[in-house]
N, C-alpha and C. Protein backbone atom coordinates (compact mmCIF):
# COMPACT_ATOMS: atom_id res chain seq x y z
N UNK A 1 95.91 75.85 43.72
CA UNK A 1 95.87 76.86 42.67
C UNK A 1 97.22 77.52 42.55
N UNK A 2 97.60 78.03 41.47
CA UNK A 2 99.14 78.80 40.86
C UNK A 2 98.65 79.97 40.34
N UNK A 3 99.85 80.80 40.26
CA UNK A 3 99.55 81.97 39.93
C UNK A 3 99.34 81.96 37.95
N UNK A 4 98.42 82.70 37.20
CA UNK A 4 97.96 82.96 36.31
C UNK A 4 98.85 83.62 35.41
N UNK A 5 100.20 83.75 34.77
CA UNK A 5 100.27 85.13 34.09
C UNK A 5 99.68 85.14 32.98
N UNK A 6 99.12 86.62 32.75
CA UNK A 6 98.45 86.57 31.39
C UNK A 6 99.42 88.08 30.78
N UNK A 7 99.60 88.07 29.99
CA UNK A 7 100.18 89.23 28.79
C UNK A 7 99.06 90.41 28.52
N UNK A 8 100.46 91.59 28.42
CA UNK A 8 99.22 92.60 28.40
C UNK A 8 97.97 92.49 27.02
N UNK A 9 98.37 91.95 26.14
CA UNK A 9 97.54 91.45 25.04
C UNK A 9 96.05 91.08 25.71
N UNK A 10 96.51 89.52 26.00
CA UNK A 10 95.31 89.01 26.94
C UNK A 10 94.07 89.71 27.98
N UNK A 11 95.44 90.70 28.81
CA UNK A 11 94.26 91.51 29.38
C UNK A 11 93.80 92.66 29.08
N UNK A 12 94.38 93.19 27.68
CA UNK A 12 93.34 93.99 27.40
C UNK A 12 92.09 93.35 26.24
N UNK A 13 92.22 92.25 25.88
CA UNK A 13 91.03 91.48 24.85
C UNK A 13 90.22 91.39 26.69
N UNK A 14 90.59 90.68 27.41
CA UNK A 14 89.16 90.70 28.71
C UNK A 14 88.51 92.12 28.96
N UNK A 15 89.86 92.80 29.04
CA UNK A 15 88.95 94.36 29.17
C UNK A 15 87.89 94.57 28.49
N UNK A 16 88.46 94.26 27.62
CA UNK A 16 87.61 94.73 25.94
C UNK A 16 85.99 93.75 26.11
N UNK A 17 86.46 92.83 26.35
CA UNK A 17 85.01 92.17 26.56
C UNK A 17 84.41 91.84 27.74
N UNK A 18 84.65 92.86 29.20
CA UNK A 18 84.34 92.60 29.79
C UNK A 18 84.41 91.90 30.49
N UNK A 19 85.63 91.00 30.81
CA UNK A 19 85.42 89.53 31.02
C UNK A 19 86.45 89.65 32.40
N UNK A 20 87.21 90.60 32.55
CA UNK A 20 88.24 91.32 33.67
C UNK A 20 87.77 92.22 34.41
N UNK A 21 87.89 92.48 35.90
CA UNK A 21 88.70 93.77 36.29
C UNK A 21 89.84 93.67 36.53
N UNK A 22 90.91 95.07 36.17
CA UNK A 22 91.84 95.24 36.24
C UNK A 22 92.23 96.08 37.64
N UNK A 23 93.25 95.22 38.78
CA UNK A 23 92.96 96.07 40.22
C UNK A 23 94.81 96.20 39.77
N UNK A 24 95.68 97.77 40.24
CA UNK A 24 96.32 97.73 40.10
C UNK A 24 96.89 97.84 41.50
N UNK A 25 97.89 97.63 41.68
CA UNK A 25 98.40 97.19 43.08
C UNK A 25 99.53 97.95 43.45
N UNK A 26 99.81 99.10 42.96
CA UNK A 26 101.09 100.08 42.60
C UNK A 26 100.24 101.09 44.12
N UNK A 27 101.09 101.99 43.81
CA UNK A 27 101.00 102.79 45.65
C UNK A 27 100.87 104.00 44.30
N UNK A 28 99.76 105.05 45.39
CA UNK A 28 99.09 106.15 44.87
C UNK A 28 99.90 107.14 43.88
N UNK A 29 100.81 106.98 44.59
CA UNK A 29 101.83 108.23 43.39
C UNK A 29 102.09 107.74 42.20
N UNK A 30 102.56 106.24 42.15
CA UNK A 30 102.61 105.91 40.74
C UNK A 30 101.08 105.53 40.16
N UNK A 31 100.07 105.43 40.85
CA UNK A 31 99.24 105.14 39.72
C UNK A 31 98.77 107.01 39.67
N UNK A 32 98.57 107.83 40.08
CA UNK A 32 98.49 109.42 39.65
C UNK A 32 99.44 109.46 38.33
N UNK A 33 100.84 109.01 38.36
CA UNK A 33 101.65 109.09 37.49
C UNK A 33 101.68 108.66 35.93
N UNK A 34 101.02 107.96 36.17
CA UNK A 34 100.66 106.48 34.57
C UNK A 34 100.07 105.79 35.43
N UNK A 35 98.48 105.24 34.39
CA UNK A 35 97.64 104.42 35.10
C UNK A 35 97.22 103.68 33.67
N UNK A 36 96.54 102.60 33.79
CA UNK A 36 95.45 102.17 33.04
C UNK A 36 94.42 102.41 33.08
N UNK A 37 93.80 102.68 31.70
CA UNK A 37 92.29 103.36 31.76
C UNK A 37 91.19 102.12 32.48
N UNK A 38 90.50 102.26 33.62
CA UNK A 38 89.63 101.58 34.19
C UNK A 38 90.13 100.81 35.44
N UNK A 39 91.32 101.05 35.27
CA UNK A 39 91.85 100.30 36.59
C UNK A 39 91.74 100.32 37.82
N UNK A 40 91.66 99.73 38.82
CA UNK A 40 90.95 100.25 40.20
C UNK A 40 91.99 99.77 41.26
N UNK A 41 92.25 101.42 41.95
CA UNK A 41 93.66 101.18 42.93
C UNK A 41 93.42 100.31 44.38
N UNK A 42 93.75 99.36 44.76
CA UNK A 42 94.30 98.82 46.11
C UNK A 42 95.79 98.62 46.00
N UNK A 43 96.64 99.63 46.85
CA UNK A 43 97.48 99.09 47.09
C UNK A 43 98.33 97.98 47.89
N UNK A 44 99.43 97.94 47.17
CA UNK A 44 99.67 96.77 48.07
C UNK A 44 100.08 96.90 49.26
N UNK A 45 100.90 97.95 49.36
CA UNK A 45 100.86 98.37 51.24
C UNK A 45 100.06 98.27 52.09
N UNK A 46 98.48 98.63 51.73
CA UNK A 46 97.37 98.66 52.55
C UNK A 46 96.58 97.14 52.10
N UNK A 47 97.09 96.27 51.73
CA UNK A 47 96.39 95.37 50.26
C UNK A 47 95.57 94.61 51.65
N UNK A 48 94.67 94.69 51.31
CA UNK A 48 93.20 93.48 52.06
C UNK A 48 92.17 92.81 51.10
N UNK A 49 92.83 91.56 50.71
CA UNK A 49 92.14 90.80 49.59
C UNK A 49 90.54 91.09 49.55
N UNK A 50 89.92 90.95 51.54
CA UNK A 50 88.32 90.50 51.58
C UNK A 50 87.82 92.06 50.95
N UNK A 51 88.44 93.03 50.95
CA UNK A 51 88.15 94.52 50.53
C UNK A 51 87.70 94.41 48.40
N UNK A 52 88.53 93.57 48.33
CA UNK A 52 88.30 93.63 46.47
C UNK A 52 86.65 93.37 46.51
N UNK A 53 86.24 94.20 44.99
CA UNK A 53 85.07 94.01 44.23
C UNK A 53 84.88 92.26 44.03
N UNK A 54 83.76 91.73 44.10
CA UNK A 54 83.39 90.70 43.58
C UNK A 54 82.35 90.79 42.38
N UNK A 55 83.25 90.88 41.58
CA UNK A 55 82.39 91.13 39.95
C UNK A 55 81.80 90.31 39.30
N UNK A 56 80.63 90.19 39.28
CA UNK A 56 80.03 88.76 38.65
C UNK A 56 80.20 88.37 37.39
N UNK A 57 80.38 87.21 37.27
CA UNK A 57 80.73 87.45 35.86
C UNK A 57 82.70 87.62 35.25
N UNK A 58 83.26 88.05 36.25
CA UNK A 58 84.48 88.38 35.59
C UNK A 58 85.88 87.81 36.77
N UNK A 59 86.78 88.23 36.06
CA UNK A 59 87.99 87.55 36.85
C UNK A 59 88.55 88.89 37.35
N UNK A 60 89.28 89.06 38.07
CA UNK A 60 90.35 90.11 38.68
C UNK A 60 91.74 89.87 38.37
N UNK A 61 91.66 90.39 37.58
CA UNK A 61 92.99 90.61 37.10
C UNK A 61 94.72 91.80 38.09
N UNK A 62 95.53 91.11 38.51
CA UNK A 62 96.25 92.25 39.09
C UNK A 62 97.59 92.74 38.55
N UNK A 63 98.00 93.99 38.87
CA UNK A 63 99.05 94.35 37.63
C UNK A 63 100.03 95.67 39.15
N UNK A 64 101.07 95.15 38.60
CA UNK A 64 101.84 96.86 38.79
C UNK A 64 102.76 97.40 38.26
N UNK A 65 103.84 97.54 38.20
CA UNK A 65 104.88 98.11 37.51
C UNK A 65 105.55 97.00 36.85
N UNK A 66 106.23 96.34 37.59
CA UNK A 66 106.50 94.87 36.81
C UNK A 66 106.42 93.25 37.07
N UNK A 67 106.00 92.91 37.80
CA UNK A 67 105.09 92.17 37.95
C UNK A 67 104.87 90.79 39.23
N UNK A 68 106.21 91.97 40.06
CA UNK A 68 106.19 91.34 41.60
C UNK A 68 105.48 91.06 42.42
N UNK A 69 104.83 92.90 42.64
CA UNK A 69 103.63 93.08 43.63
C UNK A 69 102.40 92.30 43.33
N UNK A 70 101.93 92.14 41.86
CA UNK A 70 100.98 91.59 41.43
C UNK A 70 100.70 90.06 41.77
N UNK A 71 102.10 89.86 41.56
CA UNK A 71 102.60 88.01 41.92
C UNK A 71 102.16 87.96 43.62
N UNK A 72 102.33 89.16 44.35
CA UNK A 72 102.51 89.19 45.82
C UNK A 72 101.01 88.55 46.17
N UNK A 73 100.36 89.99 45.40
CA UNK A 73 98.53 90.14 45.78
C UNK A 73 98.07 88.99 45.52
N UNK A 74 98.18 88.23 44.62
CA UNK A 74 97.74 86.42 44.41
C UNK A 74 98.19 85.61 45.37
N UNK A 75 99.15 85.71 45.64
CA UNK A 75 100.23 84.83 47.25
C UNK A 75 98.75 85.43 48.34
N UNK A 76 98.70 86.56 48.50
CA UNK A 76 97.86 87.26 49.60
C UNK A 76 96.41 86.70 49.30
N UNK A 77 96.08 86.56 48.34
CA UNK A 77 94.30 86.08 48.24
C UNK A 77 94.70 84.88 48.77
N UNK A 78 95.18 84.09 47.84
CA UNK A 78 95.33 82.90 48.31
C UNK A 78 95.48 82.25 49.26
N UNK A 79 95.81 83.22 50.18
CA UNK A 79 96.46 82.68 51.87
C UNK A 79 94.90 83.00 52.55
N UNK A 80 94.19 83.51 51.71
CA UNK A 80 92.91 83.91 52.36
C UNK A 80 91.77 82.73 51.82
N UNK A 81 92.33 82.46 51.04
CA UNK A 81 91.02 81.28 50.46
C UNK A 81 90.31 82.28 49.12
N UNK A 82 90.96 83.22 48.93
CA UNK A 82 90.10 83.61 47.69
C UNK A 82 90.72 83.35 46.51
N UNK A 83 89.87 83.12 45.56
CA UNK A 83 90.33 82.25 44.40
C UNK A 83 90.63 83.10 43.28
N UNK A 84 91.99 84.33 43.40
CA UNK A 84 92.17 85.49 42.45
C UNK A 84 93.25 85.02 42.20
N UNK A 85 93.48 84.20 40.64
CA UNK A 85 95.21 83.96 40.57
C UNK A 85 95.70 84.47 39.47
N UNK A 86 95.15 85.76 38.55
CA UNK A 86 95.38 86.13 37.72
C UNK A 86 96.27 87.61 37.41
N UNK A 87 97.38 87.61 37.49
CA UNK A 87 97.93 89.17 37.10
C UNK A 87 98.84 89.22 36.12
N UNK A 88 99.17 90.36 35.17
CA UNK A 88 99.63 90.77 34.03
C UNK A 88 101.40 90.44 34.59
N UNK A 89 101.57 89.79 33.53
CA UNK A 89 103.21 89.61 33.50
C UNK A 89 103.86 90.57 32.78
N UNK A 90 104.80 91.11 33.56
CA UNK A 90 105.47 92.47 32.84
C UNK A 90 105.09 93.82 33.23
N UNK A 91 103.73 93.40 34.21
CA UNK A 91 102.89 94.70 34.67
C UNK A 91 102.59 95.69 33.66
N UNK A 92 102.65 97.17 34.18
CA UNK A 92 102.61 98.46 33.24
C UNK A 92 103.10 98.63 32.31
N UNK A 93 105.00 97.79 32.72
CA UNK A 93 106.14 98.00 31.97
C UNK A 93 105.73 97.50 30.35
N UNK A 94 105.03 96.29 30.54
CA UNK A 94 104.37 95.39 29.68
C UNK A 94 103.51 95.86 28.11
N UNK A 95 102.77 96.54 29.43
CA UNK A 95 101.50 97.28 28.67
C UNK A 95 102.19 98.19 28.13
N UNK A 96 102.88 99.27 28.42
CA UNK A 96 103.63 100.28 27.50
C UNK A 96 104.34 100.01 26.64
N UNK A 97 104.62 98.64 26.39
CA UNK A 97 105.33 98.22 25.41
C UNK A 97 104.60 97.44 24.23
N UNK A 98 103.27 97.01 25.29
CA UNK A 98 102.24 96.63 24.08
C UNK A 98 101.49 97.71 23.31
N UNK A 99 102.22 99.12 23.59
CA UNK A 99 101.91 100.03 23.15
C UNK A 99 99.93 100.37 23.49
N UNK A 100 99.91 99.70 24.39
CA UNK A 100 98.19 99.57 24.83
C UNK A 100 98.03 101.15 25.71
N UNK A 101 97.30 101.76 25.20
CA UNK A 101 96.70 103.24 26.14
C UNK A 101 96.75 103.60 27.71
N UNK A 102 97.48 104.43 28.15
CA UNK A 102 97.53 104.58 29.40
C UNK A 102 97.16 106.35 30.07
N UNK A 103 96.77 106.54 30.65
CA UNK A 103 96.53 107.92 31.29
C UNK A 103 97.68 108.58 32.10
N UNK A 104 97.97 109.63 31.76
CA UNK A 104 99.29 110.34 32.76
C UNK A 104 98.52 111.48 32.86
C-alpha cells in the first residue's frame, strides 16, 4: 500500500457525505489555534495508530499544517498493519486556500 493524497476539495466532498473522518495530527496549540470543523485531534508526538476510531463505513483521512506529519501518520499505521493511507495534501495550508471553513 502507498500513501493516498487527496486535495482539500476531495476531503471536504467525503466530509460532506460522510464517507471520511478527518484525524488531524498537528500538536494541541495549533489545532486550539485554527482547526477544521469535525476534526479529531491525535497528535503526532503522542501518535498511536491502534488508539484511532474505527469508523464503519468510512476512511480516515489525516491532515496537518502541510502535509508532512500527515505523510508521517500513514508511514506509522502502516508499520502497524493498519490499512490508513489517506491524508490531505497541502494539509490546513491547503484547506485555507480552498477557502473551505475553519474554526479559530
Amino acid at each position: 500500500m502507498s500513501l493516498n493524497e487527496l486535495t482539500a476539495h476531495a476531503v471536504d466532498e467525503l466530509l460532506r457525505s460522510r464517507k471520511a473522518v478527518l484525524v488531524d495530527v498537528r500538536e494541541p496549540n495549533e489545532y486550539a489555534a485554527a482547526r477544521i470543523p469535525g476534526a479529531l485531534l491525535f497528535p503526532l508526538s503522542s501518535f498511536d495508530p491502534k488508539a484511532l476510531p474505527s469508523p464503519e463505513g468510512c476512511d480516515i483521512v489525516f491532515h496537518c499544517a502541510g502535509g508532512k506529519r500527515s505523510a508521517t501518520a500513514v508511514a506509522r499505521c502502516l508499520e502497524q498493519g493498519i490499512a490508513h493511507t489517506s491524508h490531505m495534501a497541502g494539509g490546513i495550508q491547503a484547506w485555507h486556500v480552498a477557502g473551505l471553513p475553519v474554526i479559530k
